[in-house]
PDB file of N, CA and C in Angstrom:
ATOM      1  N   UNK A   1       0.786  -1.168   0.000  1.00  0.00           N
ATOM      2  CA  UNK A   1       0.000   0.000   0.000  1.00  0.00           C
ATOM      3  C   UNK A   1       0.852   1.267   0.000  1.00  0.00           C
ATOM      4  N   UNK A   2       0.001   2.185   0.445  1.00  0.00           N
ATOM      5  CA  UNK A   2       0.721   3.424   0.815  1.00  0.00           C
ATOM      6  C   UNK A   2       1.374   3.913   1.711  1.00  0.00           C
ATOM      7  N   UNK A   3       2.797   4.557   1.811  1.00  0.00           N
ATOM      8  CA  UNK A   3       3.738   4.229   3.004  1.00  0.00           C
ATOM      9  C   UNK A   3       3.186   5.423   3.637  1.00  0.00           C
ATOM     10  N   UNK A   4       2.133   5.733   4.468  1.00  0.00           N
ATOM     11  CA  UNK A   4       1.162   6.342   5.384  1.00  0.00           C
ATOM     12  C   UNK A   4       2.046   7.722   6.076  1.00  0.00           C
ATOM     13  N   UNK A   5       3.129   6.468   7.024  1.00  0.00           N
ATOM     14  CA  UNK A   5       3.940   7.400   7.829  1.00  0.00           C
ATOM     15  C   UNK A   5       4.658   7.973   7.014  1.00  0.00           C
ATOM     16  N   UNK A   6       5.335   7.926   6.035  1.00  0.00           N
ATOM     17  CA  UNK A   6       6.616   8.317   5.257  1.00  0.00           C
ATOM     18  C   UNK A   6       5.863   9.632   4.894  1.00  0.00           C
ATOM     19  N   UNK A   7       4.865   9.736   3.744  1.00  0.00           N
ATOM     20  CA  UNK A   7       4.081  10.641   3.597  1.00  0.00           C
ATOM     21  C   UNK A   7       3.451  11.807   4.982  1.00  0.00           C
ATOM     22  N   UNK A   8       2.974  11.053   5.828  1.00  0.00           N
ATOM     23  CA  UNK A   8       2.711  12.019   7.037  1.00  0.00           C
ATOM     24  C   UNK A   8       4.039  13.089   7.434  1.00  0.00           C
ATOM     25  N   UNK A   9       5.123  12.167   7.955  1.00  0.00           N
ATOM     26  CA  UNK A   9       6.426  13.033   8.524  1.00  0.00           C
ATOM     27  C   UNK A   9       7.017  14.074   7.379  1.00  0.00           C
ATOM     28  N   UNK A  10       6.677  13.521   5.788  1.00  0.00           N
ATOM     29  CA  UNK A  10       6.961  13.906   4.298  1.00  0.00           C
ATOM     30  C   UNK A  10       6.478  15.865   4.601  1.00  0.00           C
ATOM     31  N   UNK A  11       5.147  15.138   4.697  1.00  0.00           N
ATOM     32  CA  UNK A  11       4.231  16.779   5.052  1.00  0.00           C
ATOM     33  C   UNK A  11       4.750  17.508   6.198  1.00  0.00           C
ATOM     34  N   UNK A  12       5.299  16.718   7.630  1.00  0.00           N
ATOM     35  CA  UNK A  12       5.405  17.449   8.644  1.00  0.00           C
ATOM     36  C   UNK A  12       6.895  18.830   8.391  1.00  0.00           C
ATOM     37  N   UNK A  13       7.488  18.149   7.782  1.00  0.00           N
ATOM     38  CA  UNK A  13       8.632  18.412   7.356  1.00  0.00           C
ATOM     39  C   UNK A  13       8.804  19.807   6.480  1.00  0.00           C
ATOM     40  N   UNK A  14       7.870  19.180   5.368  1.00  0.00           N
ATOM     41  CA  UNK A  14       8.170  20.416   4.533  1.00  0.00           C
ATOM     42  C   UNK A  14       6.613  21.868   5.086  1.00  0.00           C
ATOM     43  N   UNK A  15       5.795  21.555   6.310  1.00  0.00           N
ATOM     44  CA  UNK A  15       5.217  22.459   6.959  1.00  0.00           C
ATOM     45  C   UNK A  15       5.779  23.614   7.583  1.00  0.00           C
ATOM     46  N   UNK A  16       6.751  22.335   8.291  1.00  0.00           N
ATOM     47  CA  UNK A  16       7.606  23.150   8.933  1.00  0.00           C
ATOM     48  C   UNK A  16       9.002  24.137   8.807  1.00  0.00           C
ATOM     49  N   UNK A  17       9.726  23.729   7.490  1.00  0.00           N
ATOM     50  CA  UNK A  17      10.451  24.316   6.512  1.00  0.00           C
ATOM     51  C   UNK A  17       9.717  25.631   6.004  1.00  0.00           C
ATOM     52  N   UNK A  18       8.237  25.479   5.980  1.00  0.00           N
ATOM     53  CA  UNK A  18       7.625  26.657   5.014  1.00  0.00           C
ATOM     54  C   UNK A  18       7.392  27.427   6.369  1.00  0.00           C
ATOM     55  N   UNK A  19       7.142  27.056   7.208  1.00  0.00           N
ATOM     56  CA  UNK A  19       6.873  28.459   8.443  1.00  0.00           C
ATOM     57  C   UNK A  19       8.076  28.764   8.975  1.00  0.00           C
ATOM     58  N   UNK A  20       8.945  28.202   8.757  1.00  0.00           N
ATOM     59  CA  UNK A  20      10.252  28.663   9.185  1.00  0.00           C
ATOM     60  C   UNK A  20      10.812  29.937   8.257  1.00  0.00           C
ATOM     61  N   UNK A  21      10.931  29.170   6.980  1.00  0.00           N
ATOM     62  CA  UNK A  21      11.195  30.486   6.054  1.00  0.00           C
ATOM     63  C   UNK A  21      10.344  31.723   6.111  1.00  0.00           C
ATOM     64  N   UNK A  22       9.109  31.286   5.966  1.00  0.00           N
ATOM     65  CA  UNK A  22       8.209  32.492   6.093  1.00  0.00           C
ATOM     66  C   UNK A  22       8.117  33.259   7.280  1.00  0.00           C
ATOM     67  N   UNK A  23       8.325  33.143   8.376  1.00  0.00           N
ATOM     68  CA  UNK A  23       8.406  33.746   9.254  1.00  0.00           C
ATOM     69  C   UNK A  23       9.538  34.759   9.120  1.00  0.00           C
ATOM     70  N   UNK A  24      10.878  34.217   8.673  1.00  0.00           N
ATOM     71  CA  UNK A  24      11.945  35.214   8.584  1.00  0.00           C
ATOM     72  C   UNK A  24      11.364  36.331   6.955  1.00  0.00           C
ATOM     73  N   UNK A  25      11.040  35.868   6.246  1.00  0.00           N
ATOM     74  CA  UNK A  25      10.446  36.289   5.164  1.00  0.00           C
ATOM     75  C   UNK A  25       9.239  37.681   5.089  1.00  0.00           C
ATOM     76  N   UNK A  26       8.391  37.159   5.838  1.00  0.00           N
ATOM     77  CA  UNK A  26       7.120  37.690   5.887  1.00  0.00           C
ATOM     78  C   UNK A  26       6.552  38.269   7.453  1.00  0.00           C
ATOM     79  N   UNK A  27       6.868  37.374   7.881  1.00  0.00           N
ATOM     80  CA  UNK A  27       6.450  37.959   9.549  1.00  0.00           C
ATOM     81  C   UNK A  27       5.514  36.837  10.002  1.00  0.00           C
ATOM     82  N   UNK A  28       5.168  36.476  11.317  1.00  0.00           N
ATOM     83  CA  UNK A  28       4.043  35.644  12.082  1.00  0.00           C
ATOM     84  C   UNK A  28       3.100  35.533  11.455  1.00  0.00           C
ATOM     85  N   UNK A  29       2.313  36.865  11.265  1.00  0.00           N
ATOM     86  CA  UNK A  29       0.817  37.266  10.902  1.00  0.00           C
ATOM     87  C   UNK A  29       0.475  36.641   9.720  1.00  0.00           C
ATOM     88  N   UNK A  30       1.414  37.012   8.844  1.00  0.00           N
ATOM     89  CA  UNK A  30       0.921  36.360   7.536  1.00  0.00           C
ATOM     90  C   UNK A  30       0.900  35.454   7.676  1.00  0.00           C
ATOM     91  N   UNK A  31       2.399  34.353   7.765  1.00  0.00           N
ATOM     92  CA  UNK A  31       2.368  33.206   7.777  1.00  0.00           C
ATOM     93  C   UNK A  31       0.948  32.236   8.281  1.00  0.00           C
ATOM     94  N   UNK A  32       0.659  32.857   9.973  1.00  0.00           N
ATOM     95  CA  UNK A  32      -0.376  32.218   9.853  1.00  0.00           C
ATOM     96  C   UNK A  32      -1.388  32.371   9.056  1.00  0.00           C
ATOM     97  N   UNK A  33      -2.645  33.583   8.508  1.00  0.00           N
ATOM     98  CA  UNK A  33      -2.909  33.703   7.761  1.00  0.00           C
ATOM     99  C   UNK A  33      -2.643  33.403   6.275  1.00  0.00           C
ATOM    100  N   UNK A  34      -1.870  33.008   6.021  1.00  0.00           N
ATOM    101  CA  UNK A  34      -1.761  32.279   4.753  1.00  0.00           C
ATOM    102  C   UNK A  34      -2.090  30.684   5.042  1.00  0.00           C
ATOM    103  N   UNK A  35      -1.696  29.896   5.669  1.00  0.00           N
ATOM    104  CA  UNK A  35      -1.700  28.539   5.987  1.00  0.00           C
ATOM    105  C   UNK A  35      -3.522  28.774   7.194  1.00  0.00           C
ATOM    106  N   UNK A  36      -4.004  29.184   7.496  1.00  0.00           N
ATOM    107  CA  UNK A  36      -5.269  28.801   8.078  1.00  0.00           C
ATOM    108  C   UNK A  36      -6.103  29.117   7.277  1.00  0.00           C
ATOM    109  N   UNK A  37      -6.263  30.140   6.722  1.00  0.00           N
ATOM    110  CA  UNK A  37      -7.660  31.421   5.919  1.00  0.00           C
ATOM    111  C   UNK A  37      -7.517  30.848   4.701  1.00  0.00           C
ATOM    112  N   UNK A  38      -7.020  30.218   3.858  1.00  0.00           N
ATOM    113  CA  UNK A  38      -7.584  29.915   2.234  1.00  0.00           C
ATOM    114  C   UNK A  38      -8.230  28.292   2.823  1.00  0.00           C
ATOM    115  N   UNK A  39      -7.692  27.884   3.885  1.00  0.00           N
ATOM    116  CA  UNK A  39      -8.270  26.279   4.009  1.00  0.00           C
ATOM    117  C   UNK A  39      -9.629  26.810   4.721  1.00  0.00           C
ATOM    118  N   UNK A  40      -9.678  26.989   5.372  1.00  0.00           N
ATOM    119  CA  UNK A  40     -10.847  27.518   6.632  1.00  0.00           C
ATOM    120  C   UNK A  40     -12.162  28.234   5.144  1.00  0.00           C
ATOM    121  N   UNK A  41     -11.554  28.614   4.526  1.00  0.00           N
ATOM    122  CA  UNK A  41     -12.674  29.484   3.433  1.00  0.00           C
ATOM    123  C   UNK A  41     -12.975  28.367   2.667  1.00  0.00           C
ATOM    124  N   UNK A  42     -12.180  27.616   2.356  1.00  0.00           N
ATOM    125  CA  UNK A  42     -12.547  26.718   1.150  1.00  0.00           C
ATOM    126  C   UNK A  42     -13.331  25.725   1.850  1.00  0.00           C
ATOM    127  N   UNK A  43     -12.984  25.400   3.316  1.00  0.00           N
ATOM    128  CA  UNK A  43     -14.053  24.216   3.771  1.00  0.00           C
ATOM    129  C   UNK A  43     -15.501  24.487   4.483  1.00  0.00           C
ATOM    130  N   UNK A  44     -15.712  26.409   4.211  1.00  0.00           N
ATOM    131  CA  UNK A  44     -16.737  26.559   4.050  1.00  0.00           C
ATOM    132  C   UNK A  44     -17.596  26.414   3.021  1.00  0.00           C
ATOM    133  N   UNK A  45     -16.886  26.626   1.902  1.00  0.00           N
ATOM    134  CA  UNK A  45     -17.522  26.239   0.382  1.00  0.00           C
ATOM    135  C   UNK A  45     -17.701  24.645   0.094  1.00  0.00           C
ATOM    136  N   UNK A  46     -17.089  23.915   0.784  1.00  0.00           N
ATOM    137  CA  UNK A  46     -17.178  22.676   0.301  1.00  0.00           C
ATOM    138  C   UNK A  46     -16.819  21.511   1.653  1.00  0.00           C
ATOM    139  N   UNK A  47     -17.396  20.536   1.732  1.00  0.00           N
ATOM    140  CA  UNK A  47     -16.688  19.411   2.332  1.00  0.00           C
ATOM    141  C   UNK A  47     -15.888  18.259   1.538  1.00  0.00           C
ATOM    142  N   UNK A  48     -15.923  18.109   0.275  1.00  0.00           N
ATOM    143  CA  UNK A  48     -15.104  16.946  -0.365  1.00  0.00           C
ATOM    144  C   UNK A  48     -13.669  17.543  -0.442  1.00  0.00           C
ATOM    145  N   UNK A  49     -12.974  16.450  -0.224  1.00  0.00           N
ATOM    146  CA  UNK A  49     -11.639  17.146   0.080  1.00  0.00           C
ATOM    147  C   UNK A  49     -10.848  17.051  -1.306  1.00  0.00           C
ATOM    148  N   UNK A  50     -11.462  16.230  -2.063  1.00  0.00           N
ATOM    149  CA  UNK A  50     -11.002  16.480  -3.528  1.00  0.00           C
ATOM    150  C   UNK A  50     -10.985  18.351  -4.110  1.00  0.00           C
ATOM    151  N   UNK A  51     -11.732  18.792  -3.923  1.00  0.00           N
ATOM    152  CA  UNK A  51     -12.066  19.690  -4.334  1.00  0.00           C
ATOM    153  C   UNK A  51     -11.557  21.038  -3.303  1.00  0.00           C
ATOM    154  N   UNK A  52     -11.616  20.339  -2.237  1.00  0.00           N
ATOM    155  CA  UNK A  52     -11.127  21.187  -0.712  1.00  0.00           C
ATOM    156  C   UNK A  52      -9.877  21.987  -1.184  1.00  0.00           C
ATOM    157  N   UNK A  53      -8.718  20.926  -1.302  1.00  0.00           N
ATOM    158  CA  UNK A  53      -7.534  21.127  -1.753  1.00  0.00           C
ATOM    159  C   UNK A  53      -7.449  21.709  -2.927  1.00  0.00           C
ATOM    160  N   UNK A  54      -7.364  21.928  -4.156  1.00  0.00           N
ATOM    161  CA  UNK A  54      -7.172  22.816  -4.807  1.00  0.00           C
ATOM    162  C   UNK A  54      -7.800  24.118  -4.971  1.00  0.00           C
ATOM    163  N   UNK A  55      -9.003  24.008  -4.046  1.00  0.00           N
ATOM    164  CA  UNK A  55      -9.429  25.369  -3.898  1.00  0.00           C
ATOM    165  C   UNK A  55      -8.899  26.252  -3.020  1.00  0.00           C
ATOM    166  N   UNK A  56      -8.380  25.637  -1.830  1.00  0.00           N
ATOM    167  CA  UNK A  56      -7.797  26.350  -0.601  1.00  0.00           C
ATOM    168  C   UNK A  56      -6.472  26.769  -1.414  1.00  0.00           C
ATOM    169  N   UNK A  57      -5.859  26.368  -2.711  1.00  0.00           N
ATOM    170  CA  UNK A  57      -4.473  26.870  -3.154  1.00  0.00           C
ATOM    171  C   UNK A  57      -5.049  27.642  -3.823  1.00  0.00           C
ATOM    172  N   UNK A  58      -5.989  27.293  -4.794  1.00  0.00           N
ATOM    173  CA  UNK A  58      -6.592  28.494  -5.706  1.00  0.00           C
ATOM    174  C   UNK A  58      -6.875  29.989  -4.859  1.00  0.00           C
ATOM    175  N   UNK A  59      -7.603  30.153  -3.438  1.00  0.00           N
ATOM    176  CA  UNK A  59      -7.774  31.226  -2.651  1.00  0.00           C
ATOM    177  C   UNK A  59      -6.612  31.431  -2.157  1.00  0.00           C
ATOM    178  N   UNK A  60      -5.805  31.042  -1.903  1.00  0.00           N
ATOM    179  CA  UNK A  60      -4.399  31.127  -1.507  1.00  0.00           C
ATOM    180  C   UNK A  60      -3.584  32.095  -2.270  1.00  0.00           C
ATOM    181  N   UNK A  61      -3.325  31.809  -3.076  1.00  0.00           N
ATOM    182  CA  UNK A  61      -2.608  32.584  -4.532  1.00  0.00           C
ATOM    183  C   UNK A  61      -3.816  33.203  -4.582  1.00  0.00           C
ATOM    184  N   UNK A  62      -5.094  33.313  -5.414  1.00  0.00           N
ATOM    185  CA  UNK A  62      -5.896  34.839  -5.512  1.00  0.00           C
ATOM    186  C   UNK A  62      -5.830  35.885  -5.030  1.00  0.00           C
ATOM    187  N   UNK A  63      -5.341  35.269  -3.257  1.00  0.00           N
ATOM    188  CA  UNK A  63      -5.229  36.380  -1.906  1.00  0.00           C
ATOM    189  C   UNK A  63      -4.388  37.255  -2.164  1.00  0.00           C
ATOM    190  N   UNK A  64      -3.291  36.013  -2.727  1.00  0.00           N
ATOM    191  CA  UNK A  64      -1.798  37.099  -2.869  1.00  0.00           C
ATOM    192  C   UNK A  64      -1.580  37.834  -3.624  1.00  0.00           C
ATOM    193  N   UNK A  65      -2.231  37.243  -5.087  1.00  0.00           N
ATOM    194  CA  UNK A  65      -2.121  38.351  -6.013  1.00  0.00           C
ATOM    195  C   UNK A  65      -2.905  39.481  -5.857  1.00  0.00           C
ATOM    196  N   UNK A  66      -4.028  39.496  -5.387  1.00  0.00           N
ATOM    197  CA  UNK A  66      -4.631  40.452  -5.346  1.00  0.00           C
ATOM    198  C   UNK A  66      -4.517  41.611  -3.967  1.00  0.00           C
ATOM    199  N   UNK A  67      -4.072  40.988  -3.115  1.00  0.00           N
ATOM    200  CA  UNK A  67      -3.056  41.781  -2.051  1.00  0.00           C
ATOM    201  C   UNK A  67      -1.823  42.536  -2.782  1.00  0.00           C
ATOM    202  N   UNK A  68      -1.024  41.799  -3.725  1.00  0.00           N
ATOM    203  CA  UNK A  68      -0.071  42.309  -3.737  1.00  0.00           C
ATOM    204  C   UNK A  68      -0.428  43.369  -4.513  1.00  0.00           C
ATOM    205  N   UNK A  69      -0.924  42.733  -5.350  1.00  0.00           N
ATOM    206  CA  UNK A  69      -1.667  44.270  -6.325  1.00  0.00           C
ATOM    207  C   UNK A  69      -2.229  45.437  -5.738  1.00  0.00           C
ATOM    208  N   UNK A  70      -3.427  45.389  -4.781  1.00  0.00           N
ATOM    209  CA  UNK A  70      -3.355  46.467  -4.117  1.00  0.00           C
ATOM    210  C   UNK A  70      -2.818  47.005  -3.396  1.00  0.00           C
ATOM    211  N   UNK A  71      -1.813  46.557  -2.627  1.00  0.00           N
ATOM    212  CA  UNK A  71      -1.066  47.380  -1.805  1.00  0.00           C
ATOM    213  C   UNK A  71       0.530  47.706  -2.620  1.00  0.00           C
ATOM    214  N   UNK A  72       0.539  47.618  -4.009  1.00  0.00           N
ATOM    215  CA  UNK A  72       1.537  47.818  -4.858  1.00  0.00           C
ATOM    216  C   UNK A  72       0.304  49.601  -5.471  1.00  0.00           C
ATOM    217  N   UNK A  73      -1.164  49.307  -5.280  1.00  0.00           N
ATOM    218  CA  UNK A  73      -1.605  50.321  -6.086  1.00  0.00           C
ATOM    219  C   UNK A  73      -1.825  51.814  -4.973  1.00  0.00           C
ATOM    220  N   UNK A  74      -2.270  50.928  -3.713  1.00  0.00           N
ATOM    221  CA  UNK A  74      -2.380  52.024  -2.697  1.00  0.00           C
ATOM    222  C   UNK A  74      -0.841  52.151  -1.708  1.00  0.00           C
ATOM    223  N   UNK A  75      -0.153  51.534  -2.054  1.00  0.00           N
ATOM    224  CA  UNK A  75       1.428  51.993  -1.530  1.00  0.00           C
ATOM    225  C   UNK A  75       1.381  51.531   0.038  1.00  0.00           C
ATOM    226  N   UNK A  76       0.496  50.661   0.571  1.00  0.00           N
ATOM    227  CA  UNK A  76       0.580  49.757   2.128  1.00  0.00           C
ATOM    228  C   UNK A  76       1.317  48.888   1.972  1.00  0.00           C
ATOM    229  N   UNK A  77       1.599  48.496   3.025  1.00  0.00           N
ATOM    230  CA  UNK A  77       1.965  46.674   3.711  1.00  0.00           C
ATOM    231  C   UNK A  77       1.596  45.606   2.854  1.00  0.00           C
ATOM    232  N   UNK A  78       2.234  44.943   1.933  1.00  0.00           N
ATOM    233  CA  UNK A  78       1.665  43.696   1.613  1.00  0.00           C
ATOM    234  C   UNK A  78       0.766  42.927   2.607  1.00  0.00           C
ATOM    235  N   UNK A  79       1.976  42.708   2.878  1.00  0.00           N
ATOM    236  CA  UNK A  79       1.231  41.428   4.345  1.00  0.00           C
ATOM    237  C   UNK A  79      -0.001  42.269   4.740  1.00  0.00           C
ATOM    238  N   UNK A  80      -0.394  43.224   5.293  1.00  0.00           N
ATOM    239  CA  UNK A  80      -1.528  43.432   5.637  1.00  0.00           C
ATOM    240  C   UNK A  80      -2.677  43.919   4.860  1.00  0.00           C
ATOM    241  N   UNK A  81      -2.327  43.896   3.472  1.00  0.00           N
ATOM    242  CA  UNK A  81      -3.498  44.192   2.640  1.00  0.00           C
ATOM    243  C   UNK A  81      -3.104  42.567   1.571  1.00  0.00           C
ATOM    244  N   UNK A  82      -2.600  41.560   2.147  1.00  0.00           N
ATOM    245  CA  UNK A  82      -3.014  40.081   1.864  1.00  0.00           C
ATOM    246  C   UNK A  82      -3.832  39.427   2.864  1.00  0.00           C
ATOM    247  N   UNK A  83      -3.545  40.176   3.886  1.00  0.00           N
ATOM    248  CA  UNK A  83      -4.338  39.141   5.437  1.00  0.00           C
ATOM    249  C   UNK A  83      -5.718  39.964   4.917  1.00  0.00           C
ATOM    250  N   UNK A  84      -5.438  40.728   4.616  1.00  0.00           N
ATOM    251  CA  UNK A  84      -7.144  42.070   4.367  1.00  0.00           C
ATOM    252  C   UNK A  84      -7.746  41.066   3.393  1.00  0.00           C
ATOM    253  N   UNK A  85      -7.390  40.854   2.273  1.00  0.00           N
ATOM    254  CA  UNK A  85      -8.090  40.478   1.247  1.00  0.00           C
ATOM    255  C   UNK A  85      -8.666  39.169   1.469  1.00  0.00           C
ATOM    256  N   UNK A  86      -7.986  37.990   2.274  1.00  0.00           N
ATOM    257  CA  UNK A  86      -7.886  36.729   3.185  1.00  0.00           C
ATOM    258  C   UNK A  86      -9.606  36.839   3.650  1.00  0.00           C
ATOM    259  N   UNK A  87      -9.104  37.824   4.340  1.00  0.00           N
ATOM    260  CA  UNK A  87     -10.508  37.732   5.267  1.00  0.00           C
ATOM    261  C   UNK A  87     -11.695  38.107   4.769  1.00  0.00           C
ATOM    262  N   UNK A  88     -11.219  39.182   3.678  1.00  0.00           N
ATOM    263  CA  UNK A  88     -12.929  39.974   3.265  1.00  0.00           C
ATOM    264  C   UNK A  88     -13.257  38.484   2.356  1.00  0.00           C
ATOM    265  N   UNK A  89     -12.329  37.486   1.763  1.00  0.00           N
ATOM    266  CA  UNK A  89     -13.078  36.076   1.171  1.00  0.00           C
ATOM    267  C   UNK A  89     -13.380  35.225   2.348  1.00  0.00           C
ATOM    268  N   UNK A  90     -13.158  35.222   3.402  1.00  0.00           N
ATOM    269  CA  UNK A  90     -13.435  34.216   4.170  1.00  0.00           C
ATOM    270  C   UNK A  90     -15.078  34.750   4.983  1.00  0.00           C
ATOM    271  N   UNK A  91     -14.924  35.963   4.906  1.00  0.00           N
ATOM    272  CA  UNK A  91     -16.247  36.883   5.852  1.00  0.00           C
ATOM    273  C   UNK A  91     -17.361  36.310   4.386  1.00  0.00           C
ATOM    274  N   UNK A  92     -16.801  36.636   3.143  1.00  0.00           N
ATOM    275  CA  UNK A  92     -17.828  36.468   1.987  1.00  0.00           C
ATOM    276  C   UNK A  92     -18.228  34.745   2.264  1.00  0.00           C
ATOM    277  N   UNK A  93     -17.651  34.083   2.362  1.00  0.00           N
ATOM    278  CA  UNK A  93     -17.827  32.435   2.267  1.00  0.00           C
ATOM    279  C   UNK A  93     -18.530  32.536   3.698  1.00  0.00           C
ATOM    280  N   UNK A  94     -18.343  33.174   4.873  1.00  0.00           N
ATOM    281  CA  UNK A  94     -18.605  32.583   5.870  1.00  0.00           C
ATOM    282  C   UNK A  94     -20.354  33.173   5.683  1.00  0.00           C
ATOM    283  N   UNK A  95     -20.657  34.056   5.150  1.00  0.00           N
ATOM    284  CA  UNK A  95     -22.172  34.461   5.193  1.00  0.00           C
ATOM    285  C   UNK A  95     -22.379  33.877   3.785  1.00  0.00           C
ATOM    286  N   UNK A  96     -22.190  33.426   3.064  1.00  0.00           N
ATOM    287  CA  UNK A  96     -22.665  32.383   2.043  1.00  0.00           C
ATOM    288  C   UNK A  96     -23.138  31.138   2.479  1.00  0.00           C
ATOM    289  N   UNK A  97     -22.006  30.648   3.439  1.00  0.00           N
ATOM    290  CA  UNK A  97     -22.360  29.043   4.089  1.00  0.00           C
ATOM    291  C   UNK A  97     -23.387  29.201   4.800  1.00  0.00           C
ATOM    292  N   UNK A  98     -23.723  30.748   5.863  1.00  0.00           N
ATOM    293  CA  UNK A  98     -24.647  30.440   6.511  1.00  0.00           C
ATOM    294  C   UNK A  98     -26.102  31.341   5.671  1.00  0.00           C
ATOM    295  N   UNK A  99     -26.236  31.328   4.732  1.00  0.00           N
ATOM    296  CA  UNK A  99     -27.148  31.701   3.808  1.00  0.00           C
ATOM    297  C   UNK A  99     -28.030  30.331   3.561  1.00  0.00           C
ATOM    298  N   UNK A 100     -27.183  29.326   3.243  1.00  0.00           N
ATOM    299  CA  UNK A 100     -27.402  28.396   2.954  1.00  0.00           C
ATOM    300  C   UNK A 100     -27.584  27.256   3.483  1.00  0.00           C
ATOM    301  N   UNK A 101     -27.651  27.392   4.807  1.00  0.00           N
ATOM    302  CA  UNK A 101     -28.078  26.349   5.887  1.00  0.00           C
ATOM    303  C   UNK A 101     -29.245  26.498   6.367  1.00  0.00           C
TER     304      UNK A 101
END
């Protein structure tokens, strides 16, 4: 079958490589916000995790580009007009999901 653990520690590894860099990179804030807020949004839109996963990267990257873009157009903080943009999709998904319950 599938070597379960190899893959698990596989992920733990390179998690932890990416918050390491990013932290010296980017700062706390983002980091977390990047790794919680595109998953947390996308598993309001959906429960199949087929679909989970490439959407939480798809909002992921949208965030950024479109953070970076505006705060390249209004002259702010990346990081804080990416965590901005993060959330105004996660506030949009979170009153969608509950629209719909």
């Amino acid at each position: 079958g599938v070597p379960v653990d190899r893959l698990y520690f596989g992920l733990l590894i390179l998690l932890a490589v990416t918050i390491a860099l990013g932290m010296q990179l980017v700062g706390a804030i983002l980091v977390t916000a990047l790794l919680l807020m595109p998953g947390a949004t996308a598993r309001l839109l959906t429960s199949n995790i087929m679909v989970l996963i490439p959407l939480s990267i798809g909002i992921g990257v949208l965030g950024v580009v479109i953070g970076l873009t505006l705060a390249y157009l209004a002259d702010v903080s990346p990081g804080a007009s990416i965590v901005l943009v993060l959330f105004v999709v996660f506030l949009a998904a979170f009153v969608t999901a509950g629209q719909r319950k």
